[in-house]
C-alpha atoms as a PDB file:
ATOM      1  CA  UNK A   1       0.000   0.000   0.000  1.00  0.00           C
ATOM      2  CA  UNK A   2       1.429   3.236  -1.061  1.00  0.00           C
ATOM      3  CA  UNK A   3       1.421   5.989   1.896  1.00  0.00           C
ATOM      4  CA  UNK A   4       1.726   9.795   2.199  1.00  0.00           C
ATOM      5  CA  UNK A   5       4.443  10.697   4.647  1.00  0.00           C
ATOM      6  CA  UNK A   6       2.130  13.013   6.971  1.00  0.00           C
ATOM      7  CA  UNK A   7       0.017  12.432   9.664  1.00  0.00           C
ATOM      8  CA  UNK A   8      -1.400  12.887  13.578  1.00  0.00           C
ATOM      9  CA  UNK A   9      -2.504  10.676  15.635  1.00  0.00           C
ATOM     10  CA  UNK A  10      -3.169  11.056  19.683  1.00  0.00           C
ATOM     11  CA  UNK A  11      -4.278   9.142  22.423  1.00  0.00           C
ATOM     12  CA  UNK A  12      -4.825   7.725  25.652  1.00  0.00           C
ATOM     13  CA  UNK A  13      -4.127   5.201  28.146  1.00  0.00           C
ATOM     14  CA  UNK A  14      -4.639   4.042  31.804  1.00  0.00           C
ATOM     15  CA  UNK A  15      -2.714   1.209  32.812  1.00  0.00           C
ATOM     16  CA  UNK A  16      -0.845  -0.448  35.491  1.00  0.00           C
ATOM     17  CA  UNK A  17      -0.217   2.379  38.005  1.00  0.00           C
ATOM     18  CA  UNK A  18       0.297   5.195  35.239  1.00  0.00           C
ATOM     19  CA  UNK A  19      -1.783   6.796  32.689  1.00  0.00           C
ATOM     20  CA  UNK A  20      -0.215   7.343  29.333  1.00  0.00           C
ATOM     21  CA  UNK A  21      -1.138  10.305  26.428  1.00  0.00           C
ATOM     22  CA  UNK A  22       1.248   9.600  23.436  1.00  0.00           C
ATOM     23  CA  UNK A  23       1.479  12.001  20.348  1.00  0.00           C
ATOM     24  CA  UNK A  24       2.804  11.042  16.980  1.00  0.00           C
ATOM     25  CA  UNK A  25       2.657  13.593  14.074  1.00  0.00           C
ATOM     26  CA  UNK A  26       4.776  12.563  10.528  1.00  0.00           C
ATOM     27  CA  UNK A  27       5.834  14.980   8.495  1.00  0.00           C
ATOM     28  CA  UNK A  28       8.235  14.928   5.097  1.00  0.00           C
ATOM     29  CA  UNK A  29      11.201  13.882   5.203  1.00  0.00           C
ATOM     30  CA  UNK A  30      14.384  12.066   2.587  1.00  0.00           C
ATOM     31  CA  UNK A  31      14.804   9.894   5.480  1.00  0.00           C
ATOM     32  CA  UNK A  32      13.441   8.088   8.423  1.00  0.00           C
ATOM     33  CA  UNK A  33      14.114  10.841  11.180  1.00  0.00           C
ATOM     34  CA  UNK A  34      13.081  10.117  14.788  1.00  0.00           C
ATOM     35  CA  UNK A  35      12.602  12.805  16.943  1.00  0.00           C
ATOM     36  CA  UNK A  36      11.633  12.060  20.640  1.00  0.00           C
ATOM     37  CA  UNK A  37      10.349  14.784  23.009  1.00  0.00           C
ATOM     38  CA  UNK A  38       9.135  12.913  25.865  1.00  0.00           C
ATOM     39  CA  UNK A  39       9.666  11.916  29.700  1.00  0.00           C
ATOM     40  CA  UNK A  40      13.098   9.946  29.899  1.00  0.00           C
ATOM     41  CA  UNK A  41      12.691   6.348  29.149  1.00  0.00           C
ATOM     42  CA  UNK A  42      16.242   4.787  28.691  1.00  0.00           C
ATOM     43  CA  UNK A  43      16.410   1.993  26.824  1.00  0.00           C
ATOM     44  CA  UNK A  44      12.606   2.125  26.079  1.00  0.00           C
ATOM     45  CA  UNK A  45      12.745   5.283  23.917  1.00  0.00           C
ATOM     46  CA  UNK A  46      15.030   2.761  21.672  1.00  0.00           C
ATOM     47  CA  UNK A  47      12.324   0.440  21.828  1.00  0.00           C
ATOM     48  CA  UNK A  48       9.752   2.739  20.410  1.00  0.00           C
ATOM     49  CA  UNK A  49      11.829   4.267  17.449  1.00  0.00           C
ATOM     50  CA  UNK A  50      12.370   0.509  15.991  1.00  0.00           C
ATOM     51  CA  UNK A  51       8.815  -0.777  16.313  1.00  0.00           C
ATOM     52  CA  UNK A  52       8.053   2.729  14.669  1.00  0.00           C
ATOM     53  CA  UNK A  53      11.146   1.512  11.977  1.00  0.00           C
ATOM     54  CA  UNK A  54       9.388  -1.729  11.126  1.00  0.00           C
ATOM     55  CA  UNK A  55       5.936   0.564  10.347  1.00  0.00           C
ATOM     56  CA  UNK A  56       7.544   3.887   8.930  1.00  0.00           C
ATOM     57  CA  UNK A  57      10.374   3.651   6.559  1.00  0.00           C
ATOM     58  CA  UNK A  58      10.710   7.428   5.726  1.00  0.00           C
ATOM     59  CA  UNK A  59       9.524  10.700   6.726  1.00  0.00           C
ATOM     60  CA  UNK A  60      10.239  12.356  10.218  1.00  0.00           C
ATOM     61  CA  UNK A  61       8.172  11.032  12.879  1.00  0.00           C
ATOM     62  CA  UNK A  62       8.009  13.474  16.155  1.00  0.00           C
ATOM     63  CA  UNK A  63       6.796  12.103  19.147  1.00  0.00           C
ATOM     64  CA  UNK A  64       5.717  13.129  22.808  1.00  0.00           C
ATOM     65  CA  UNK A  65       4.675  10.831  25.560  1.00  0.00           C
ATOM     66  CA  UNK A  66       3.589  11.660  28.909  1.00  0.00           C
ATOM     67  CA  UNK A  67       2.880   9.406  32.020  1.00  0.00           C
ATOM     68  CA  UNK A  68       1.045  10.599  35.134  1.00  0.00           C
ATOM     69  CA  UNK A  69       2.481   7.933  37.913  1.00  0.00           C
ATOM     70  CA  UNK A  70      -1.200   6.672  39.934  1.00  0.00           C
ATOM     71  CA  UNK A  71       0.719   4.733  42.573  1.00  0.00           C
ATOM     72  CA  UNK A  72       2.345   6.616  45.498  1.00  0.00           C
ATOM     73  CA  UNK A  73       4.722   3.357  44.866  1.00  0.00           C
ATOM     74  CA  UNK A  74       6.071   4.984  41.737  1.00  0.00           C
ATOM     75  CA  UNK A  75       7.656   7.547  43.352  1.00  0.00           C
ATOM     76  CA  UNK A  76      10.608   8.183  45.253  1.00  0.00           C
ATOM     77  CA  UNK A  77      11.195  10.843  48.716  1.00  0.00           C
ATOM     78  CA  UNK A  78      14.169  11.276  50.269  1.00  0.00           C
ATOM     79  CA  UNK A  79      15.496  13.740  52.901  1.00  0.00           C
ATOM     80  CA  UNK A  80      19.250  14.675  52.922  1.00  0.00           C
ATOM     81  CA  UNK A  81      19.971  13.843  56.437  1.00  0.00           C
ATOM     82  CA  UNK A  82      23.679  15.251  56.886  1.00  0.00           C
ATOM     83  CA  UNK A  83      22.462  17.565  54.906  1.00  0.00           C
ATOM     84  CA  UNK A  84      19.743  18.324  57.332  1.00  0.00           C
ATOM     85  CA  UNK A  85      21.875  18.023  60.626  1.00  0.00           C
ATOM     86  CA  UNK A  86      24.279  20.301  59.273  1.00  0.00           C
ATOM     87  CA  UNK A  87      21.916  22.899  58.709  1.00  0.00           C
ATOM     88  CA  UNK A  88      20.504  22.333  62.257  1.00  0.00           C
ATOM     89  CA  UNK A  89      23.697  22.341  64.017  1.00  0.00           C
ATOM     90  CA  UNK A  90      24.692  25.690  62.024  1.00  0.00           C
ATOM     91  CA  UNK A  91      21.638  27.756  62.878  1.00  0.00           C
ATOM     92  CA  UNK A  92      21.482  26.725  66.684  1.00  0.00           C
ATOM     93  CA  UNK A  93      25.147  27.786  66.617  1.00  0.00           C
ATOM     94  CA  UNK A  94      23.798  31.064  65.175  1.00  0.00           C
ATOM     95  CA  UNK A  95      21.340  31.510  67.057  1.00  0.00           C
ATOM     96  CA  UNK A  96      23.650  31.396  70.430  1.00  0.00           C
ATOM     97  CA  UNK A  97      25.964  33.965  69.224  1.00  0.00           C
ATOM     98  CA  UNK A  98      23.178  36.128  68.099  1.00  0.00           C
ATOM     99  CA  UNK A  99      20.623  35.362  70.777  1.00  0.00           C
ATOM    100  CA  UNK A 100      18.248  35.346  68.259  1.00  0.00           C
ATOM    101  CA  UNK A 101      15.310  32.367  68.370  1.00  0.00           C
ATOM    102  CA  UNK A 102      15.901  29.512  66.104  1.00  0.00           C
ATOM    103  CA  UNK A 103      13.034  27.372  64.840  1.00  0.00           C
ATOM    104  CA  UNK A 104      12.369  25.505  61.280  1.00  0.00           C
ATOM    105  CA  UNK A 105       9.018  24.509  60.085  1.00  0.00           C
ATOM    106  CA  UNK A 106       8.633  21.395  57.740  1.00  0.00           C
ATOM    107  CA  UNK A 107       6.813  23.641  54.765  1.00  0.00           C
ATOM    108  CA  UNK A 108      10.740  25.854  54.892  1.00  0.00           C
ATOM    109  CA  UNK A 109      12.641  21.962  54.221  1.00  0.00           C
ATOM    110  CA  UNK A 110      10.619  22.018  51.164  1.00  0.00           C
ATOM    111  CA  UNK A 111      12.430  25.286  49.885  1.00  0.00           C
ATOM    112  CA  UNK A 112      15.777  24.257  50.769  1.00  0.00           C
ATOM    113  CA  UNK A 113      18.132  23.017  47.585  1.00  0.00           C
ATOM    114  CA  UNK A 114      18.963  19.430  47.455  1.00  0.00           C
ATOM    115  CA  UNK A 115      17.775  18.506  50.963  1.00  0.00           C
ATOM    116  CA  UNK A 116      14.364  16.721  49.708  1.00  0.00           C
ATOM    117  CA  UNK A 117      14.241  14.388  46.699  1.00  0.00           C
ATOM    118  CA  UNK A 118      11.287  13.377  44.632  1.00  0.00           C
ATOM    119  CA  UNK A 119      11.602  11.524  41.766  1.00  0.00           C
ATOM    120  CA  UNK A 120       9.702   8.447  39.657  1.00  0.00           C
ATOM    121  CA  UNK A 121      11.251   5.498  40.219  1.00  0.00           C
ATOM    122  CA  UNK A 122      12.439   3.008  37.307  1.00  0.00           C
ATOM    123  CA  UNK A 123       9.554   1.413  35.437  1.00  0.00           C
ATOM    124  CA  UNK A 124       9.213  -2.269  35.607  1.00  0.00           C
ATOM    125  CA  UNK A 125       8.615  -4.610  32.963  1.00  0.00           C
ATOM    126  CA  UNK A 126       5.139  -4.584  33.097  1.00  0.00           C
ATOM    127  CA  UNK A 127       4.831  -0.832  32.313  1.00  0.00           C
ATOM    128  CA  UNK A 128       7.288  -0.945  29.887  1.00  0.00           C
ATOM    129  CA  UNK A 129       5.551  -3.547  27.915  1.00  0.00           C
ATOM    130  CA  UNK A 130       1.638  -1.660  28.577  1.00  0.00           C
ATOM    131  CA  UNK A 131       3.515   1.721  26.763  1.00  0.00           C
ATOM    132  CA  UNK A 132       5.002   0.191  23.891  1.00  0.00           C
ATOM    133  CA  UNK A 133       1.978  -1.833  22.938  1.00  0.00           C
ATOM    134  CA  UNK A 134       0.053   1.506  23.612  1.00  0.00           C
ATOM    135  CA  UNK A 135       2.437   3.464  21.515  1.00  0.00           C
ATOM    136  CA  UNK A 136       2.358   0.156  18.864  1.00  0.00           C
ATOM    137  CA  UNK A 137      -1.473   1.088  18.660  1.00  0.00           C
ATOM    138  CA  UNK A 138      -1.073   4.766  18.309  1.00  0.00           C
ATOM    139  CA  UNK A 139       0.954   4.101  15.330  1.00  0.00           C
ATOM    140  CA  UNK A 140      -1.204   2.141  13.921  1.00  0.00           C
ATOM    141  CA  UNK A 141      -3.517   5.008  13.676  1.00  0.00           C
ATOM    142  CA  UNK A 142      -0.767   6.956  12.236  1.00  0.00           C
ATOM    143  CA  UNK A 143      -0.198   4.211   9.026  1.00  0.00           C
ATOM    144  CA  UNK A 144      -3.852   4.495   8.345  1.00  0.00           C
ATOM    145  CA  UNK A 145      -3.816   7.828   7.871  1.00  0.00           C
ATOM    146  CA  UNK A 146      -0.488   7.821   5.908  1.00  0.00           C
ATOM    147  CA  UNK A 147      -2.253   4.788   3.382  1.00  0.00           C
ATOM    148  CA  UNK A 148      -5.524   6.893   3.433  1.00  0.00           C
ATOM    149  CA  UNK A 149      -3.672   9.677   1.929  1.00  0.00           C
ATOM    150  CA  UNK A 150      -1.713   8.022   0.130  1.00  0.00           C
ATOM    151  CA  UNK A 151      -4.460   6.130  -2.199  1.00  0.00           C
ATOM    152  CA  UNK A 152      -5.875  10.004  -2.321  1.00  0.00           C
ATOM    153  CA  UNK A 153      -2.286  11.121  -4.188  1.00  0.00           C
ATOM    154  CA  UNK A 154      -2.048   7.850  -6.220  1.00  0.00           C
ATOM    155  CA  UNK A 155      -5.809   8.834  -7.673  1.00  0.00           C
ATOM    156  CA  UNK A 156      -4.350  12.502  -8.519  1.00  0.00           C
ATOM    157  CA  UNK A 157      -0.864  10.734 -10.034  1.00  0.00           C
ATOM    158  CA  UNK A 158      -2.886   8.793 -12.395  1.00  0.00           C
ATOM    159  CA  UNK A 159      -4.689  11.279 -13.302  1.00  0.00           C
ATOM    160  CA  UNK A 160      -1.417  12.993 -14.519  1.00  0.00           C
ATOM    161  CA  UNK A 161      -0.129  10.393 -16.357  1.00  0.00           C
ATOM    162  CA  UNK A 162      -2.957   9.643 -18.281  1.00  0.00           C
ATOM    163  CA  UNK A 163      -2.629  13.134 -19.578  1.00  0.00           C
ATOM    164  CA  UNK A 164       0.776  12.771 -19.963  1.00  0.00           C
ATOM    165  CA  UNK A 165       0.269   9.817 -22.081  1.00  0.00           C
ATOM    166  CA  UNK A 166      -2.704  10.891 -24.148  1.00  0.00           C
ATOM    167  CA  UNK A 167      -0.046  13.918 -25.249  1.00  0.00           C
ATOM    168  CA  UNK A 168       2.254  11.766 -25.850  1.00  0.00           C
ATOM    169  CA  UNK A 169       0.492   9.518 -28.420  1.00  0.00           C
ATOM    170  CA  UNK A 170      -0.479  12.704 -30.199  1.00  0.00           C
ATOM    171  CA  UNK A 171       3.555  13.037 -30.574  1.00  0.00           C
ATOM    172  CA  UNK A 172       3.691  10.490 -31.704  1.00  0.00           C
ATOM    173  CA  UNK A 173       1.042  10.702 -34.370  1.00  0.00           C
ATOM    174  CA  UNK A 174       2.529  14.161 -35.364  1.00  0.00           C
ATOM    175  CA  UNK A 175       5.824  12.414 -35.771  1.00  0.00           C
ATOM    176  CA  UNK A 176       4.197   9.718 -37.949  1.00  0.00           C
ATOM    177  CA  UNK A 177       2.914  12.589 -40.404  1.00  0.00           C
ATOM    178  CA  UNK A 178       6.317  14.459 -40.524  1.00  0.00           C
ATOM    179  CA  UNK A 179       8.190  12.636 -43.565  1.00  0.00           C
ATOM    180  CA  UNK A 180       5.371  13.388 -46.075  1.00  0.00           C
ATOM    181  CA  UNK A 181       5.065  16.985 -44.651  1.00  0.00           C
ATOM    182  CA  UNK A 182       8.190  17.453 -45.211  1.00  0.00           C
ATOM    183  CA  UNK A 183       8.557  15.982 -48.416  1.00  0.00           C
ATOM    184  CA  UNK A 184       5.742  18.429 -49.312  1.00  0.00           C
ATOM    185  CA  UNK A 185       7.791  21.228 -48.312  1.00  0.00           C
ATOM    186  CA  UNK A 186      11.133  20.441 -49.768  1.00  0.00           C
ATOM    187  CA  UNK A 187       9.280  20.142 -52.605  1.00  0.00           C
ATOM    188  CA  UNK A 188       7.456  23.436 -52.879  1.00  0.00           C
ATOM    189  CA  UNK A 189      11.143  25.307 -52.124  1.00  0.00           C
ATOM    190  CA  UNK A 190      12.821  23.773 -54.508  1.00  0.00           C
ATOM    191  CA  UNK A 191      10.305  24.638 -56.738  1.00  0.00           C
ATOM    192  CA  UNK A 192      10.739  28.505 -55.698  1.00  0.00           C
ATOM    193  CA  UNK A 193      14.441  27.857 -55.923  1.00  0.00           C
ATOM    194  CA  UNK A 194      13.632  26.433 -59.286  1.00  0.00           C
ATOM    195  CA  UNK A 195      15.129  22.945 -58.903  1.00  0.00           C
ATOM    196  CA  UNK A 196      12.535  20.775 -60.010  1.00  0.00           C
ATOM    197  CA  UNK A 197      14.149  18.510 -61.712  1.00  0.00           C
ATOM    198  CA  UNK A 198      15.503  16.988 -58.298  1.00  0.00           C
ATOM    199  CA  UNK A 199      14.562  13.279 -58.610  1.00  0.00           C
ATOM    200  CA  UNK A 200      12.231  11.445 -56.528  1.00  0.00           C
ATOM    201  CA  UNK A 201      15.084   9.631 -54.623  1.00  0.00           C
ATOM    202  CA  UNK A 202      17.057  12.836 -53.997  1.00  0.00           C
ATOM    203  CA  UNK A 203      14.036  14.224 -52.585  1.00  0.00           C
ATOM    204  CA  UNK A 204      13.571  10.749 -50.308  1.00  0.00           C
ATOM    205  CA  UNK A 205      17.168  10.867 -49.455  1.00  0.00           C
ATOM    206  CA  UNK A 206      16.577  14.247 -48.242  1.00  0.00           C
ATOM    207  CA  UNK A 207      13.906  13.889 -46.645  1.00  0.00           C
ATOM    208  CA  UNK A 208      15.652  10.667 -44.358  1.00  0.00           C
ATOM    209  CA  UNK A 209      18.434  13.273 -43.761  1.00  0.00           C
ATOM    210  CA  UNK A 210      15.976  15.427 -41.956  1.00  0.00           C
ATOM    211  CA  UNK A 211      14.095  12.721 -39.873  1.00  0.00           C
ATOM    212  CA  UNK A 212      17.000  11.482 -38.941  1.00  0.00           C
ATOM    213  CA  UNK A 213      18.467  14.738 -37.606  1.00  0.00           C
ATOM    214  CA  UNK A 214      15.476  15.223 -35.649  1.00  0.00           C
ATOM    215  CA  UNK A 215      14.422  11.781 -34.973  1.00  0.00           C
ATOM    216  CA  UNK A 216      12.099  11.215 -32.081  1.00  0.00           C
ATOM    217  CA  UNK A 217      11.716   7.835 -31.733  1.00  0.00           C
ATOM    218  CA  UNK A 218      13.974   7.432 -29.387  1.00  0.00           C
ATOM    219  CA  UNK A 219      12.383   9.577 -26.656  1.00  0.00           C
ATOM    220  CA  UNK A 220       9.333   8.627 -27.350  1.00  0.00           C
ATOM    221  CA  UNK A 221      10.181   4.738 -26.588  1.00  0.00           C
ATOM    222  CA  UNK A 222      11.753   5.847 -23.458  1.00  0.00           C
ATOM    223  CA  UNK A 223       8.881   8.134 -22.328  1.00  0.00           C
ATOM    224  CA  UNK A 224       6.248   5.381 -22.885  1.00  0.00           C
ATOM    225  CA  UNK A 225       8.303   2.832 -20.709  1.00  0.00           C
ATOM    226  CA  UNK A 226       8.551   5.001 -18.045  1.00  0.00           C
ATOM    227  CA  UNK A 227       5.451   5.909 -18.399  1.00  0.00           C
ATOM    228  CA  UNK A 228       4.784   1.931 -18.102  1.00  0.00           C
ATOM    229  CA  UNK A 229       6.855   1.418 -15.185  1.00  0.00           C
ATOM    230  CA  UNK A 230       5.170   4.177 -13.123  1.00  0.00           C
ATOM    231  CA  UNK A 231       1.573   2.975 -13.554  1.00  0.00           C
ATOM    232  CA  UNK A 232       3.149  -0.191 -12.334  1.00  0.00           C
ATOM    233  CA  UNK A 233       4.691   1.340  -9.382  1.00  0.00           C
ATOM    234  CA  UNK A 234       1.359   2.973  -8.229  1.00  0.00           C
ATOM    235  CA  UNK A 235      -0.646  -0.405  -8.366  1.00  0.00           C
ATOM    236  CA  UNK A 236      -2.615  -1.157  -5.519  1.00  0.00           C
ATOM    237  CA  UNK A 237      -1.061  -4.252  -5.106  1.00  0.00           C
ATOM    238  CA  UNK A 238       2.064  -3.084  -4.300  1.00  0.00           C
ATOM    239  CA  UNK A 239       2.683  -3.143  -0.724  1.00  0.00           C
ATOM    240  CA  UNK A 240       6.257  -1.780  -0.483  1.00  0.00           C
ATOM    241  CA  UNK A 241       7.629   2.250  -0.166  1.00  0.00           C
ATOM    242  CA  UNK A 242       8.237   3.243  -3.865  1.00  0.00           C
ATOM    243  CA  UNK A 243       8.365   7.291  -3.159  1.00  0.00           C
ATOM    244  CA  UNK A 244      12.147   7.064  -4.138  1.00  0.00           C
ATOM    245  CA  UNK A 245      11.551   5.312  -7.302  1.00  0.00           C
ATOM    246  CA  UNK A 246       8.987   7.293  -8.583  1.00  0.00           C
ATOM    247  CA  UNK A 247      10.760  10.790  -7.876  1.00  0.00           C
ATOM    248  CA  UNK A 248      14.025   8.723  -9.825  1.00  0.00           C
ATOM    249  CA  UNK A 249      11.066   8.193 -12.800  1.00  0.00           C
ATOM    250  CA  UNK A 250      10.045  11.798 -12.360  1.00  0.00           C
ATOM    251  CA  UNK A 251      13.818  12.535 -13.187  1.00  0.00           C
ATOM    252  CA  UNK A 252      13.484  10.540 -16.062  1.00  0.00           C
ATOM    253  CA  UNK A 253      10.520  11.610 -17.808  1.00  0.00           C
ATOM    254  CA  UNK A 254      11.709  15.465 -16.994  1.00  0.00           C
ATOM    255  CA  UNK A 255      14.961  14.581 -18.773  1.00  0.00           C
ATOM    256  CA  UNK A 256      13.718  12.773 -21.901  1.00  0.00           C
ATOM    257  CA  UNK A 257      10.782  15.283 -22.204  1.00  0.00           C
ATOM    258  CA  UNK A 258      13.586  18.259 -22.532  1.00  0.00           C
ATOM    259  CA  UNK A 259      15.448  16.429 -25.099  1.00  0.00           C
ATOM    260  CA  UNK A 260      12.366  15.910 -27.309  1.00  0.00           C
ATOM    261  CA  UNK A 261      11.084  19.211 -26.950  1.00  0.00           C
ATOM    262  CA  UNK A 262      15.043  20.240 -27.906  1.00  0.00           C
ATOM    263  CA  UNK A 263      15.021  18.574 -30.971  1.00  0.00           C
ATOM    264  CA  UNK A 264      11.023  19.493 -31.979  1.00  0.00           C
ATOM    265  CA  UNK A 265      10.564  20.841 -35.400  1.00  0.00           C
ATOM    266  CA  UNK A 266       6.607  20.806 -34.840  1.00  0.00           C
ATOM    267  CA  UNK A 267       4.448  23.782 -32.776  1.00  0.00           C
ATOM    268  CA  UNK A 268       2.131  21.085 -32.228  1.00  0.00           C
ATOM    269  CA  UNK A 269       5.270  18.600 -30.452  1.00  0.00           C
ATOM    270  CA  UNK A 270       5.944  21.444 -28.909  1.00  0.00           C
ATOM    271  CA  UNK A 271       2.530  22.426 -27.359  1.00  0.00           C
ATOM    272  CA  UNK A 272       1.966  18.669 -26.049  1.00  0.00           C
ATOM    273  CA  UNK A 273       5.585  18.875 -24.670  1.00  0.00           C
ATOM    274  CA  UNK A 274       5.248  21.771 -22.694  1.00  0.00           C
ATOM    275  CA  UNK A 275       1.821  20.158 -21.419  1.00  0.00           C
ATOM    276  CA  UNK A 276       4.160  17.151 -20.359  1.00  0.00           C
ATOM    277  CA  UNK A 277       6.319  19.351 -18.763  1.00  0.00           C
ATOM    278  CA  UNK A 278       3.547  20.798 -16.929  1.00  0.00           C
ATOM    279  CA  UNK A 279       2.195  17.508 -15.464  1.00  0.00           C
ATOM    280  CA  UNK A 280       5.939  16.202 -14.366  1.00  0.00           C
ATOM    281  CA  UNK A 281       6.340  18.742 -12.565  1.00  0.00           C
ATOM    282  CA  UNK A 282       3.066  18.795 -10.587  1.00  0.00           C
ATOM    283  CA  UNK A 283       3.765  14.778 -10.481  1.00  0.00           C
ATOM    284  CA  UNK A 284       6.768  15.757  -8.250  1.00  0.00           C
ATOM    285  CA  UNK A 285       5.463  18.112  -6.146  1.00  0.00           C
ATOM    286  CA  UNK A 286       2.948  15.319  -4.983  1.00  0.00           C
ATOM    287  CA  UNK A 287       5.666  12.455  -4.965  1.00  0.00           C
ATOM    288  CA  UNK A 288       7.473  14.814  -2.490  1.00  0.00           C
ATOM    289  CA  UNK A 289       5.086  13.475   0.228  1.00  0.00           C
ATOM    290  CA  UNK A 290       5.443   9.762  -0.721  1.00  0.00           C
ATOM    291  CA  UNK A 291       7.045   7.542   1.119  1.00  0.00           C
END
């Protein structure tokens, strides 16, 4: 299935002890690009970017995950005892020299640095295992958008080829008419230039010269193969990324569609190439959000 490279997916999750909200958004990208914005998870985070590898094979894929801890067990609280003493010893010492009164409420530990410490502790197996199936499921939501899309661009890309080819058979046809044409008008100069008496087999010799210099064939057989291999490429049976293949086509068809315009003798060539020319380009503007 061919997919778009954008999308945005969010949800929710309550679990063992903890409540998860995961974001995923996918944007364009040449490459697969993993960008993680979360709450630390070690070896975890590592864990999410290859099951998101094995779903996403290019674009950049930006993702935040938060966890509310439900369990007062999932925390950690720890006073700084020395820490504690030593400020205790310090301001009764103060306070003898000074004769000032010394006392310390509980809420003024809280607004001491470093003396209290309050922290998640390490998640266990089990809530390791609940986020990445959670996050597996989020992406999953993320892929259907990506395909959804993508069958929407494959529609328009189809579209432009068919155009492309219907100009290019009426090339084609042009090119078919060109050797009498231009028999015709060798023949009518040479009459003005009054060399009639040119034989008929000059005239066909000349005439060969001419097709030959501006021969089309070539480009044409090219164009209509890659023409071929695109529609192939955009089947709906396929069910692998092709984005980089058809943007290498794209090349392709640009680059043979120049030369044949190049080497035009025709207005009418010329018209249906710059038509060509017009739909390649819009072809790779889409193919830009492939993956």
């Amino acid at each position: 299935m061919i997919r778009s490279m954008t999308g945005f997916a969010e949800k929710s999750f309550n679990g063992p002890g903890i409540k998860l909200k995961i974001f995923i958004k996918t944007l364009n990208h040449r490459f697969f690009d993993w960008v993680y914005k979360g709450v630390a998870l070690g070896q975890l985070e590592n864990d999410l970017r290859l099951a998101c590898q094995k779903k996403i094979s290019r674009g950049r894929v930006e993702v935040v995950l938060e966890i509310d801890y439900l369990s007062p067990e999932s925390w950690n609280f720890s006073v700084n005892r020395p820490l504690l003493e030593k400020i205790v010893t310090e301001m009764k010492k103060l306070s003898r020299s000074t004769g000032l009164p010394f006392s310390l409420a509980l809420d003024q530990l809280l607004r001491v640095p470093q003396l209290i410490s309050i922290n998640q502790k390490e998640l266990g197996r089990q809530e390791k295992h609940f986020i990445l199936q959670a996050f597996e499921r989020t992406l999953e939501d993320i892929v259907r958008q990506r395909e959804r899309e993508g069958r929407v661009i494959v529609k328009q890309l189809a579209q432009h080829l068919s155009r492309i080819k219907k100009s290019l058979q009426e090339i084609e046809r042009i090119f078919g008419e060109q050797p009498e044409q231009l028999k015709e008008k060798l023949t009518r100069k040479l009459k003005e230039l009054n060399h009639s008496n040119l034989s008929e087999e000059r005239l066909s010799e000349e005439v060969a010269f001419l097709m030959q210099k501006f021969d089309l064939v070539e480009e044409i057989t090219r164009l209509k193969s890659h023409l071929e291999t695109f529609f192939q490429l955009i089947r709906p049976e396929v069910n692998e990324p092709v984005g980089k293949n058809l943007d290498f086509l794209a090349q392709e068809l640009s680059r043979e569609i120049n030369t044949l315009n190049s080497k035009a003798q025709d207005l009418g060539i010329i018209n249906h190439c710059l038509k060509i020319k017009n739909e390649i380009e819009s072809i790779r503007q889409q193919l830009q959000n492939l993956e």
